[in-house]
C-alpha atoms as a PDB file:
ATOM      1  CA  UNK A   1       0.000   0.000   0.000  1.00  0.00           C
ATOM      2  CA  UNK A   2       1.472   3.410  -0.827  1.00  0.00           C
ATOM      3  CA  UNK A   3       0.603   7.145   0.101  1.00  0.00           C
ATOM      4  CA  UNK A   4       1.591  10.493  -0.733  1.00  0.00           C
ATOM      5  CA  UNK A   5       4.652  11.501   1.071  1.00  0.00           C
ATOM      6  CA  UNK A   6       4.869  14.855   2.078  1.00  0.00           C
ATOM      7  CA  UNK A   7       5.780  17.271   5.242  1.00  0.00           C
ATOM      8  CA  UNK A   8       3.606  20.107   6.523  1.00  0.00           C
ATOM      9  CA  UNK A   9       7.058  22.800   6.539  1.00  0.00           C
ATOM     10  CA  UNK A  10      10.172  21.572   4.277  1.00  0.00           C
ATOM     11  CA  UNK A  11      12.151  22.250   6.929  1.00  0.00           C
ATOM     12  CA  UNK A  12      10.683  20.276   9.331  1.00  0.00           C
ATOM     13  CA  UNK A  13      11.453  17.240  10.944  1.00  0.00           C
ATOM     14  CA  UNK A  14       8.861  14.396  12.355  1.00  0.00           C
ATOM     15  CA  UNK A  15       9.646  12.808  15.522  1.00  0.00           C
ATOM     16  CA  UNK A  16       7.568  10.199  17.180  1.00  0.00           C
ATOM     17  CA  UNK A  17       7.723   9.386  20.497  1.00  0.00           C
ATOM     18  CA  UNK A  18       6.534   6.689  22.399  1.00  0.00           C
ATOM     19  CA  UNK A  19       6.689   4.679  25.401  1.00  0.00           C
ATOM     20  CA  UNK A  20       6.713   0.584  25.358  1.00  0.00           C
ATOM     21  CA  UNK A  21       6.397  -2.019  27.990  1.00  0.00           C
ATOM     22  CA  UNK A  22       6.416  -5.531  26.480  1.00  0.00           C
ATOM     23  CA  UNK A  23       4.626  -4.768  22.856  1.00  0.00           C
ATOM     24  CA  UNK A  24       7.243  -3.122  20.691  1.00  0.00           C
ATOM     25  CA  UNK A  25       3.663  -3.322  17.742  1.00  0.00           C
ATOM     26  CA  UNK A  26       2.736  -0.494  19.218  1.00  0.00           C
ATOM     27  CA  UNK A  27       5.652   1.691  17.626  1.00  0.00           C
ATOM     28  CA  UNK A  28       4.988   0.054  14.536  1.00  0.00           C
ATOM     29  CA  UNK A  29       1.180  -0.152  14.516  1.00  0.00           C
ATOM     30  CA  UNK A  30       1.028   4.042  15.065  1.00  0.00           C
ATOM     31  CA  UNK A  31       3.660   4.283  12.265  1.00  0.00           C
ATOM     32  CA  UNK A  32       1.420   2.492   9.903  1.00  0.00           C
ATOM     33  CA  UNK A  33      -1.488   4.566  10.568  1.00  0.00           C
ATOM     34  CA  UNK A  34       0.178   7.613  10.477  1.00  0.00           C
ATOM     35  CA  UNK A  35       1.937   6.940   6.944  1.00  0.00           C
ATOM     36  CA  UNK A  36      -1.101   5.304   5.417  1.00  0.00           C
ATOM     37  CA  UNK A  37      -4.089   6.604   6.775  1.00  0.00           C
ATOM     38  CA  UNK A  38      -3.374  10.197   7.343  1.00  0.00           C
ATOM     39  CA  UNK A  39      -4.316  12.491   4.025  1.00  0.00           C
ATOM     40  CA  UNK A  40      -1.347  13.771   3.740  1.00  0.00           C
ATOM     41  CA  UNK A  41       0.701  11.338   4.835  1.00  0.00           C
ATOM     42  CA  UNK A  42       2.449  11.881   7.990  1.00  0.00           C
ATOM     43  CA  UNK A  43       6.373  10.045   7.744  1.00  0.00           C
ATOM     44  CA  UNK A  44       8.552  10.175  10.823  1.00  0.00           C
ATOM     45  CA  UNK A  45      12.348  10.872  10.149  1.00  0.00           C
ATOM     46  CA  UNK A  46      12.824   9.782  14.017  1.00  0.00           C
ATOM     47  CA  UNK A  47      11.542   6.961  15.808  1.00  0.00           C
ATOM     48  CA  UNK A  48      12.608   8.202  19.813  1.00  0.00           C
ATOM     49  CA  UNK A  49      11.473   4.802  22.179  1.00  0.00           C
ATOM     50  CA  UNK A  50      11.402   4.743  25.612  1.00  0.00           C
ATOM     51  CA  UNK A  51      11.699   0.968  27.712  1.00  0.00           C
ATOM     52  CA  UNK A  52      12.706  -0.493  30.474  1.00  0.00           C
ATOM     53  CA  UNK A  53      15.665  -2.820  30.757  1.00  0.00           C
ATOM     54  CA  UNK A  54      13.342  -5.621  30.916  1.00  0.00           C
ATOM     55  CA  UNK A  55      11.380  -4.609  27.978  1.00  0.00           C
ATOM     56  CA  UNK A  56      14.996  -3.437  25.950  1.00  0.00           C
ATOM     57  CA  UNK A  57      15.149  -6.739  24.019  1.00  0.00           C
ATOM     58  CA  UNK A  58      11.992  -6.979  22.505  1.00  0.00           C
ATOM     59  CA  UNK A  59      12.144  -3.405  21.080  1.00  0.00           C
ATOM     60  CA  UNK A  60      15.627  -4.230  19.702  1.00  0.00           C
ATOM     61  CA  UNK A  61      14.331  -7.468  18.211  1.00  0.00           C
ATOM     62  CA  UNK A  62      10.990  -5.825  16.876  1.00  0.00           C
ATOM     63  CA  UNK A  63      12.379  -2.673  15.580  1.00  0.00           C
ATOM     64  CA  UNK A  64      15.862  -3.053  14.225  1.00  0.00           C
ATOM     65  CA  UNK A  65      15.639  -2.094  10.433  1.00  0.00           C
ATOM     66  CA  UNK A  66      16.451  -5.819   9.842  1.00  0.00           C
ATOM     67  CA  UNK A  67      13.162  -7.078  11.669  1.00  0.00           C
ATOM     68  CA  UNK A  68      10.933  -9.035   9.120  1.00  0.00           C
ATOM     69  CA  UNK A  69       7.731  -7.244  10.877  1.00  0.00           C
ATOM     70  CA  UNK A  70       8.935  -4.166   9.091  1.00  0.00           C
ATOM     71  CA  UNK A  71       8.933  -5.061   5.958  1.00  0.00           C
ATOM     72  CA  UNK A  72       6.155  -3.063   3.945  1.00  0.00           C
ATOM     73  CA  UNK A  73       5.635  -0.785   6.898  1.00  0.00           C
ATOM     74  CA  UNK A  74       7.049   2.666   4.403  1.00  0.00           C
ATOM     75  CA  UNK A  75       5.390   3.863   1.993  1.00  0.00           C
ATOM     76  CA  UNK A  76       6.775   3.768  -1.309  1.00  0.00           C
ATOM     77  CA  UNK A  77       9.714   5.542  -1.794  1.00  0.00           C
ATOM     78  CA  UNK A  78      10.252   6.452   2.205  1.00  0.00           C
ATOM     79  CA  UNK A  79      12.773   4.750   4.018  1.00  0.00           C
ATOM     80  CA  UNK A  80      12.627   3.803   7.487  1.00  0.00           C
ATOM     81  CA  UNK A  81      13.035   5.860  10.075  1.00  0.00           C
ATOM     82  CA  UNK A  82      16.093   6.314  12.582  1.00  0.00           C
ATOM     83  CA  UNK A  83      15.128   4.563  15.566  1.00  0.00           C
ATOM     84  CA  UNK A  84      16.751   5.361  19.042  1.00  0.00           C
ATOM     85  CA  UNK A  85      15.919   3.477  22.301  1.00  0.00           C
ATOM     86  CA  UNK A  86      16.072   5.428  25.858  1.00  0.00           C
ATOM     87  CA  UNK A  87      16.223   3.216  29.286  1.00  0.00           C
ATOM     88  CA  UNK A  88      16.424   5.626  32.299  1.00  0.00           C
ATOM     89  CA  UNK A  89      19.132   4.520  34.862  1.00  0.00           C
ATOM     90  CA  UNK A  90      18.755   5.432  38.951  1.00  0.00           C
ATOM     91  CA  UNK A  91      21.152   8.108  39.426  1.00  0.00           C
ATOM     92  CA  UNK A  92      23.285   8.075  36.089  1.00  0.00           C
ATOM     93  CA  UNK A  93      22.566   9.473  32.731  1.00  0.00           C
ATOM     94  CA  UNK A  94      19.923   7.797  30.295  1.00  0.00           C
ATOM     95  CA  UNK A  95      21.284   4.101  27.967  1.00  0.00           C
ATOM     96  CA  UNK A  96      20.559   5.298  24.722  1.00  0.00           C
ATOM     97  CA  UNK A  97      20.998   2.335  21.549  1.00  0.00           C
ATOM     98  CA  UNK A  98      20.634   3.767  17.946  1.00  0.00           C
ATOM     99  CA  UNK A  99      19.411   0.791  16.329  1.00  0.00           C
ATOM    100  CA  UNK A 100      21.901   1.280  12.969  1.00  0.00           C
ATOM    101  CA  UNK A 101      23.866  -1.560  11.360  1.00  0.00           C
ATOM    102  CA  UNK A 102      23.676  -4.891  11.797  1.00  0.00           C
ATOM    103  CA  UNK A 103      21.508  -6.439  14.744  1.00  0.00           C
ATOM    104  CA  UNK A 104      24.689  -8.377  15.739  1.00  0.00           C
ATOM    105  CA  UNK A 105      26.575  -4.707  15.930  1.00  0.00           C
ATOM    106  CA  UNK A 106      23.710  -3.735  18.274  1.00  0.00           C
ATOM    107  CA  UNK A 107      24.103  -6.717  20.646  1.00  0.00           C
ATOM    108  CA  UNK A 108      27.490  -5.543  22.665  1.00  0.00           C
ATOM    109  CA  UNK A 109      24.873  -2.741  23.804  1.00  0.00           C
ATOM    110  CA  UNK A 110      22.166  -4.659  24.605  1.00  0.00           C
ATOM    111  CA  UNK A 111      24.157  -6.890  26.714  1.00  0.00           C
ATOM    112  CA  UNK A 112      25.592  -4.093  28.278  1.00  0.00           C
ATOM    113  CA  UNK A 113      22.228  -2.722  29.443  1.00  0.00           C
ATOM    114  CA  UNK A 114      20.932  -5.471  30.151  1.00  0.00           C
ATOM    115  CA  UNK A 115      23.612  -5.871  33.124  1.00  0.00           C
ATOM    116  CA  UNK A 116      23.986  -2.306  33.879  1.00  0.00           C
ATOM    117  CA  UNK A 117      22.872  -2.186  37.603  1.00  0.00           C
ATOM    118  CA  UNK A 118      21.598   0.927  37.559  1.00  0.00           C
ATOM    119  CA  UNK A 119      19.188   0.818  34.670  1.00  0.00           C
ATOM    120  CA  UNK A 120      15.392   0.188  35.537  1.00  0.00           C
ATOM    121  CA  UNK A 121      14.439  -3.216  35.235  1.00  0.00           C
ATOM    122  CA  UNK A 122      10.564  -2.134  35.866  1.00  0.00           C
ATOM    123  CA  UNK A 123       8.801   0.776  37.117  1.00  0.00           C
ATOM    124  CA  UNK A 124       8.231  -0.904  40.646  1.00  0.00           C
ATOM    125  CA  UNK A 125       9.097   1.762  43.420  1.00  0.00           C
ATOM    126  CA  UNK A 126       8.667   5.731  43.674  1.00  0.00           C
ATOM    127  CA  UNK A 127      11.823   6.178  42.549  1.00  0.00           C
ATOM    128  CA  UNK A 128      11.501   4.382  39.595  1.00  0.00           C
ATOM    129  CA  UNK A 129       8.271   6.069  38.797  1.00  0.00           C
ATOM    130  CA  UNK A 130      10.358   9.910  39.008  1.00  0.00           C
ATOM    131  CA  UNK A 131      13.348   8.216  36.964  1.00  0.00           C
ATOM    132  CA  UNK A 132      10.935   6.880  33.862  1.00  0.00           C
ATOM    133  CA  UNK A 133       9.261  10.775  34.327  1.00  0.00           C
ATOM    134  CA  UNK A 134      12.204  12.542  34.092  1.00  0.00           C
ATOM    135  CA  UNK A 135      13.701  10.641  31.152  1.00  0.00           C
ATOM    136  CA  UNK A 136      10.073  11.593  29.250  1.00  0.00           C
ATOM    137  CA  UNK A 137      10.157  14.668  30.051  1.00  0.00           C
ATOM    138  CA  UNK A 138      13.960  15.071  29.213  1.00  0.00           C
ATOM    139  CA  UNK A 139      13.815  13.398  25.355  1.00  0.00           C
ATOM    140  CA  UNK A 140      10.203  15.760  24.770  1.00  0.00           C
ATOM    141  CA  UNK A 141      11.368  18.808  25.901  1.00  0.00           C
ATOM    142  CA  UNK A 142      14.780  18.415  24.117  1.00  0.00           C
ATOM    143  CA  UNK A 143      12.629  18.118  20.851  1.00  0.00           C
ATOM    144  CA  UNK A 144      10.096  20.367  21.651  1.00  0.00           C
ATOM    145  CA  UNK A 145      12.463  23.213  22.432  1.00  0.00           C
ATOM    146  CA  UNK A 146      13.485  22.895  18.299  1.00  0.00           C
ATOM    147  CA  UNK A 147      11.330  25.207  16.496  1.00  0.00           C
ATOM    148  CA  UNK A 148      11.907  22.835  13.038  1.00  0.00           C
ATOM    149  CA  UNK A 149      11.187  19.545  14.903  1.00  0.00           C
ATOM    150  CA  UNK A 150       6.895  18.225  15.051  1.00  0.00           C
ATOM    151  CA  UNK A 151       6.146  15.972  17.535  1.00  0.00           C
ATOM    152  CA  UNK A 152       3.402  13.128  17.815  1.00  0.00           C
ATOM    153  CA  UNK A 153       3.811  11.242  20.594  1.00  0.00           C
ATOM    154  CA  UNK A 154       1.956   7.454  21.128  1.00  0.00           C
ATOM    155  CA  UNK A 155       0.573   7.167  24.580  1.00  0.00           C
ATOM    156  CA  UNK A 156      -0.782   3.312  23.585  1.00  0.00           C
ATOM    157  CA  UNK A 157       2.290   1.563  24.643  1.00  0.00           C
ATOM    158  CA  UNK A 158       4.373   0.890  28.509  1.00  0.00           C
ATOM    159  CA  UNK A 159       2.673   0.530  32.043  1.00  0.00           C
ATOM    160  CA  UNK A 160       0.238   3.116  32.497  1.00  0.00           C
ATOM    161  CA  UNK A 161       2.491   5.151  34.480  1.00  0.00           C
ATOM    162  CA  UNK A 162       4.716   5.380  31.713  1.00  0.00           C
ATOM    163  CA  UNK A 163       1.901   6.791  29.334  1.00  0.00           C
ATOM    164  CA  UNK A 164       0.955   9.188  32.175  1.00  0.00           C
ATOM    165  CA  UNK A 165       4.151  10.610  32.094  1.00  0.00           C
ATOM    166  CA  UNK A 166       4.002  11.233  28.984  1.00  0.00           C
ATOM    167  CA  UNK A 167       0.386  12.533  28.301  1.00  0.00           C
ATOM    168  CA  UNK A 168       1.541  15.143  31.298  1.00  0.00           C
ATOM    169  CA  UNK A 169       5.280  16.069  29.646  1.00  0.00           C
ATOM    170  CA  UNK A 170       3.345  16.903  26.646  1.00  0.00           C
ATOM    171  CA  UNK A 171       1.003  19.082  28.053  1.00  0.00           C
ATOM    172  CA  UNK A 172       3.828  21.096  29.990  1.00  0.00           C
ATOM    173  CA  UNK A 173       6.125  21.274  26.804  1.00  0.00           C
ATOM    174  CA  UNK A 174       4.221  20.421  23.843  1.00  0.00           C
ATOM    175  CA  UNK A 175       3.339  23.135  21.433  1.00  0.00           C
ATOM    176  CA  UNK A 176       0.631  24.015  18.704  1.00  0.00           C
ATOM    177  CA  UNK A 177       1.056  21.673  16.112  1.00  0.00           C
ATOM    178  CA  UNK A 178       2.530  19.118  18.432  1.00  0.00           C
ATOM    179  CA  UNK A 179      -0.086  15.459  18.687  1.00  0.00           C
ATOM    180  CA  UNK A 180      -0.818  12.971  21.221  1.00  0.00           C
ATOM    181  CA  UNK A 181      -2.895   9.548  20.212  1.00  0.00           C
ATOM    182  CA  UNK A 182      -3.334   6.133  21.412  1.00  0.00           C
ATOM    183  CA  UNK A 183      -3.457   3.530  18.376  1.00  0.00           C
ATOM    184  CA  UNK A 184      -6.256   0.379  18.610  1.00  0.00           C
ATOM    185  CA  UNK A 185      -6.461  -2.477  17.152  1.00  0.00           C
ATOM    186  CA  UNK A 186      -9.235  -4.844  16.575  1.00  0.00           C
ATOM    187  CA  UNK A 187     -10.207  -7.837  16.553  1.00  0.00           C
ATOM    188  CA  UNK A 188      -9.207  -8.368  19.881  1.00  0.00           C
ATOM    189  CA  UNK A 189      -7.092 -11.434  17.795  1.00  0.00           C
ATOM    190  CA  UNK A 190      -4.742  -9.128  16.233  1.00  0.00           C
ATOM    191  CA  UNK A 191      -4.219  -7.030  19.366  1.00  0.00           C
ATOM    192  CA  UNK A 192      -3.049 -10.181  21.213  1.00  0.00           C
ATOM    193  CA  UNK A 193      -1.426 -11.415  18.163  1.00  0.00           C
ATOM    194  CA  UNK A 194       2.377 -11.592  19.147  1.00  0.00           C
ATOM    195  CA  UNK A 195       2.981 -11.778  15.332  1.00  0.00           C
ATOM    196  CA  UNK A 196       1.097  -8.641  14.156  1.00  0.00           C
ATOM    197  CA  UNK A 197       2.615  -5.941  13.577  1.00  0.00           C
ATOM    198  CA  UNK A 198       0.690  -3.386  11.432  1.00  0.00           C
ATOM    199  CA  UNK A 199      -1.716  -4.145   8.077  1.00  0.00           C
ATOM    200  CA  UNK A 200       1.120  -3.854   5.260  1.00  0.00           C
ATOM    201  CA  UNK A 201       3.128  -6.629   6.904  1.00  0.00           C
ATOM    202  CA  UNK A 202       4.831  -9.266   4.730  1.00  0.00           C
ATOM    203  CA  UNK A 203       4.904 -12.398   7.803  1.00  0.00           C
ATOM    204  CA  UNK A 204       2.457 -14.206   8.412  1.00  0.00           C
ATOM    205  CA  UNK A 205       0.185 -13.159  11.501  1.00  0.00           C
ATOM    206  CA  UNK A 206      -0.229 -16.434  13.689  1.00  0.00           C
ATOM    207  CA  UNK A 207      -2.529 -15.886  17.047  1.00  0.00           C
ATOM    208  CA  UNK A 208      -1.426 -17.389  20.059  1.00  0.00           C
ATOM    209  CA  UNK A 209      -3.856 -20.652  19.285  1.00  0.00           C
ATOM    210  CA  UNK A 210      -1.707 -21.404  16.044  1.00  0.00           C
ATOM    211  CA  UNK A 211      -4.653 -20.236  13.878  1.00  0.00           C
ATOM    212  CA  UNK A 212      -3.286 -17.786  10.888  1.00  0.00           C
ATOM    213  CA  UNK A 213      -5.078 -14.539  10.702  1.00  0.00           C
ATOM    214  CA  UNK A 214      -6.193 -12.932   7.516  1.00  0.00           C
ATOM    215  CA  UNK A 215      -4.797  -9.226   7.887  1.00  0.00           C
ATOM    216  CA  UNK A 216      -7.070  -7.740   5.584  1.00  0.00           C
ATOM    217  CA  UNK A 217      -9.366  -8.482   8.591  1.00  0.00           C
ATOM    218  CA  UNK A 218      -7.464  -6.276  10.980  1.00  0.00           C
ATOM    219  CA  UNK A 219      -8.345  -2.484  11.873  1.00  0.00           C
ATOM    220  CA  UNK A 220      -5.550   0.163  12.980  1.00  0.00           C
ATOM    221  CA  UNK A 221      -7.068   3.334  14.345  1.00  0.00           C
ATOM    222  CA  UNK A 222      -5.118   6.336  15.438  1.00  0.00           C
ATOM    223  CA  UNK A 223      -7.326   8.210  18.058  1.00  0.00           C
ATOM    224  CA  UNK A 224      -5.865  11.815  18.989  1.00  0.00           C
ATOM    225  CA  UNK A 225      -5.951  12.575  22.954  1.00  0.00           C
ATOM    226  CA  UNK A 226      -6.895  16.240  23.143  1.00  0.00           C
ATOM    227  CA  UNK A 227      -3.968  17.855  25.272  1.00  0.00           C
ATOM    228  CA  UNK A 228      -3.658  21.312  26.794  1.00  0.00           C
ATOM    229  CA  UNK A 229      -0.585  22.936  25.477  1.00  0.00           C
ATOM    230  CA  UNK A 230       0.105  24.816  29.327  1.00  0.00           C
ATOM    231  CA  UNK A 231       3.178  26.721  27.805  1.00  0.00           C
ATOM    232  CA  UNK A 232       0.574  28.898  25.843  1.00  0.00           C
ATOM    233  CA  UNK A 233      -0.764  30.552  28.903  1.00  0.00           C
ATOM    234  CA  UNK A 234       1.867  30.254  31.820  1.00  0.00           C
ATOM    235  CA  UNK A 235       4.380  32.304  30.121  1.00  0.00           C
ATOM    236  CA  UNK A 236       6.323  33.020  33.126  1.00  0.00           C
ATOM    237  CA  UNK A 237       6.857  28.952  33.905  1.00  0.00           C
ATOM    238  CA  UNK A 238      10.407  27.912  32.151  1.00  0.00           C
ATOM    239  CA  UNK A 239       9.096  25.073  29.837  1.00  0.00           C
ATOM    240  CA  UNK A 240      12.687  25.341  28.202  1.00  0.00           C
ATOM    241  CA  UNK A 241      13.795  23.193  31.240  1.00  0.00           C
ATOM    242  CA  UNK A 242      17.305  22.866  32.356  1.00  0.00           C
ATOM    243  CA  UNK A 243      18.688  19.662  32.479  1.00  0.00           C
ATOM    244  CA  UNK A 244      18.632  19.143  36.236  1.00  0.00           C
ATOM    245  CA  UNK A 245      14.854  20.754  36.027  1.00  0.00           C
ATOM    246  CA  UNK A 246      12.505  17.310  36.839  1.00  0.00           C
ATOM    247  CA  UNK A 247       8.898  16.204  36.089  1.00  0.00           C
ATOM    248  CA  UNK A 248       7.908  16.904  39.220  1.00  0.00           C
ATOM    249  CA  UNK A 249       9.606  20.059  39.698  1.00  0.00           C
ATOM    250  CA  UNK A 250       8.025  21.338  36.704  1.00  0.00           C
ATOM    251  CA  UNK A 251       4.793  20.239  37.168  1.00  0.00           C
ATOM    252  CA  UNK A 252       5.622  22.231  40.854  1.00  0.00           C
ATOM    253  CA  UNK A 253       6.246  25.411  38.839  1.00  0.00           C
ATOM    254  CA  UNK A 254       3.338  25.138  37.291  1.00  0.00           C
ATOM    255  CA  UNK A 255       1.168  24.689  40.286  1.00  0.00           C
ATOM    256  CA  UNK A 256       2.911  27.786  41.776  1.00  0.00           C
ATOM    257  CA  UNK A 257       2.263  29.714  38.660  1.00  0.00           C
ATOM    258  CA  UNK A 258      -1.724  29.375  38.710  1.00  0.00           C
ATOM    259  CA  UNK A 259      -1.984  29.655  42.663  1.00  0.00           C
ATOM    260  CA  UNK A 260      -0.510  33.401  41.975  1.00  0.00           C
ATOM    261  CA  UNK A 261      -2.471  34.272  38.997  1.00  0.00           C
ATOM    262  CA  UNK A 262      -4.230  36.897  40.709  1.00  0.00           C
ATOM    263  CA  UNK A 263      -1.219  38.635  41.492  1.00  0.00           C
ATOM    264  CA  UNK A 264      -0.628  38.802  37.743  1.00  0.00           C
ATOM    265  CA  UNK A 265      -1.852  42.059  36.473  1.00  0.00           C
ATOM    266  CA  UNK A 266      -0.711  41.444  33.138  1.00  0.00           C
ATOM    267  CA  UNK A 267      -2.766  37.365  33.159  1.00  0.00           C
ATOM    268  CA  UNK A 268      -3.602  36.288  29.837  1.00  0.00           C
ATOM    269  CA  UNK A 269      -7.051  35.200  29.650  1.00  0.00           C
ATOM    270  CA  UNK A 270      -7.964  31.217  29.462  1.00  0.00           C
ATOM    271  CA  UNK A 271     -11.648  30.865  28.271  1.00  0.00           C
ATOM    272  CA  UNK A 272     -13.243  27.658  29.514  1.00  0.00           C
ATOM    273  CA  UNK A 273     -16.839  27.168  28.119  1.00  0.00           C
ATOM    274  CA  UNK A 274     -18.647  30.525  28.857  1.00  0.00           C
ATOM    275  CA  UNK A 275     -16.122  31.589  31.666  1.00  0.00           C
ATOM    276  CA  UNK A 276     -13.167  33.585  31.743  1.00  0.00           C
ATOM    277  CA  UNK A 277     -10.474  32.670  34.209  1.00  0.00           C
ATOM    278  CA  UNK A 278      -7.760  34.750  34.745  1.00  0.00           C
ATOM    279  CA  UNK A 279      -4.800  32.256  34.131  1.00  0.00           C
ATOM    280  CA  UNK A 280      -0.276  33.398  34.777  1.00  0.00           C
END
């Protein structure tokens, strides 16, 4: 299946972001419906992935440009995009893999993280929880800070948590222009299919009894999560974060920045319904 490929600006660049637990589809599955179902087109030149250590392999194995599942995921005439795969560590700076090259050239990395002591197995404890939030919030504001970069950002994949963090980032950083969605997939068949990976694939899709699906019979739909872009209307709040700033801390500035509103005497006005609230 082809579609027209084209970008909004020429300039720009498309990122997608996206969080993943165990399901690396997901990535795949919102790439799909993006670059076939949107009129225009919409083609990622990045592919940013954040995972735990636990989940690391199966997003290596599911997404390197060699994976089979990928095949006939492009349209025609668009290559793949560069994929890069985040794994917050307690205490240290981010694992990032670029998955380039051969998958045997990505291995010595892999095996590396996967024995790295301080990289997050799971998001089990509070500090886990702030660690996957900070890394979020670090790889979308460092995108969203670049006037030529548009962001859409997959909330469908990862423990909850890890989608929550992201919804929130977004609405602290995001911009105009910027998108959120979750991705479904029906019948439920295909979204438990282990073997599915989007509707233009070229392997067979075999569900967990051993029956072979017919993929024409699958649905992809990209559903877009309406997301207040906060940096519109709290223009005192530094959104352009600081490396050391955190999720938390941010979200603390924020909550600061609305409890004083009233001491604003320049507040931009934030119309919700038929009310106007005075909003710093």
């Amino acid at each position: 299946m082809s579609a027209t490929v084209s970008r909004k600006h020429t300039a720009c660049r498309r990122v997608m972001f996206c969080t993943i637990g165990s399901s690396p589809a997901i990535a795949t599955e919102t790439v799909w419906s993006l670059c076939h179902q949107r009129k225009p087109a919409w083609i990622p030149d990045a592919l940013h992935v954040v995972t735990t250590a636990d989940g690391l392999r199966r997003v290596v194995d599911g997404l390197h440009p060699s994976a089979p599942g990928l095949e006939g995921l492009m349209p025609d005439g668009a290559p793949l995009p560069t994929i890069s795969v985040h794994v917050p560590r307690r205490g240290q700076t981010a694992i990032v893999i670029e998955l380039a090259g051969s998958r045997q050239s990505v291995e010595p990395a892999l095996v590396a993280a996967e024995g790295d002591a301080t990289a997050l197995k799971d998001v089990a404890t509070s500090e886990d929880n702030a660690a996957m939030g900070d890394l979020v919030l670090a790889v979308l504001s460092g995108f969203a800070a670049q006037a030529d970069v548009e962001l859409h950002v997959s909330l469908a994949g990862g423990r909850k948590t890890m989608s929550a963090h992201a919804q929130l980032a977004m609405s602290l950083v995001g911009r105009p222009g910027d998108e959120v969605s979750h991705v479904l997939v029906s019948p439920v068949a295909f979204e438990m299919c282990p073997s599915f990976w989007h509707k233009g694939q070229r392997i067979p899709a075999t569900a967990r009894d051993g029956r072979e699906l017919d993929i024409a019979e699958a649905t992809i739909t990209l559903v877009l999560s309406p997301t207040p872009w906060l940096r519109t209307f709290l223009p005192r709040v530094d959104f352009d974060r600081s490396p050391s700033t955190t999720l938390s801390g941010l979200v603390e500035q924020v909550n600061r920045a609305t409890a004083s509103a009233d001491e604003d005497p320049t507040g931009n006005q934030l119309v919700v319904s038929d009310r106007n609230d005075t909003k710093r």
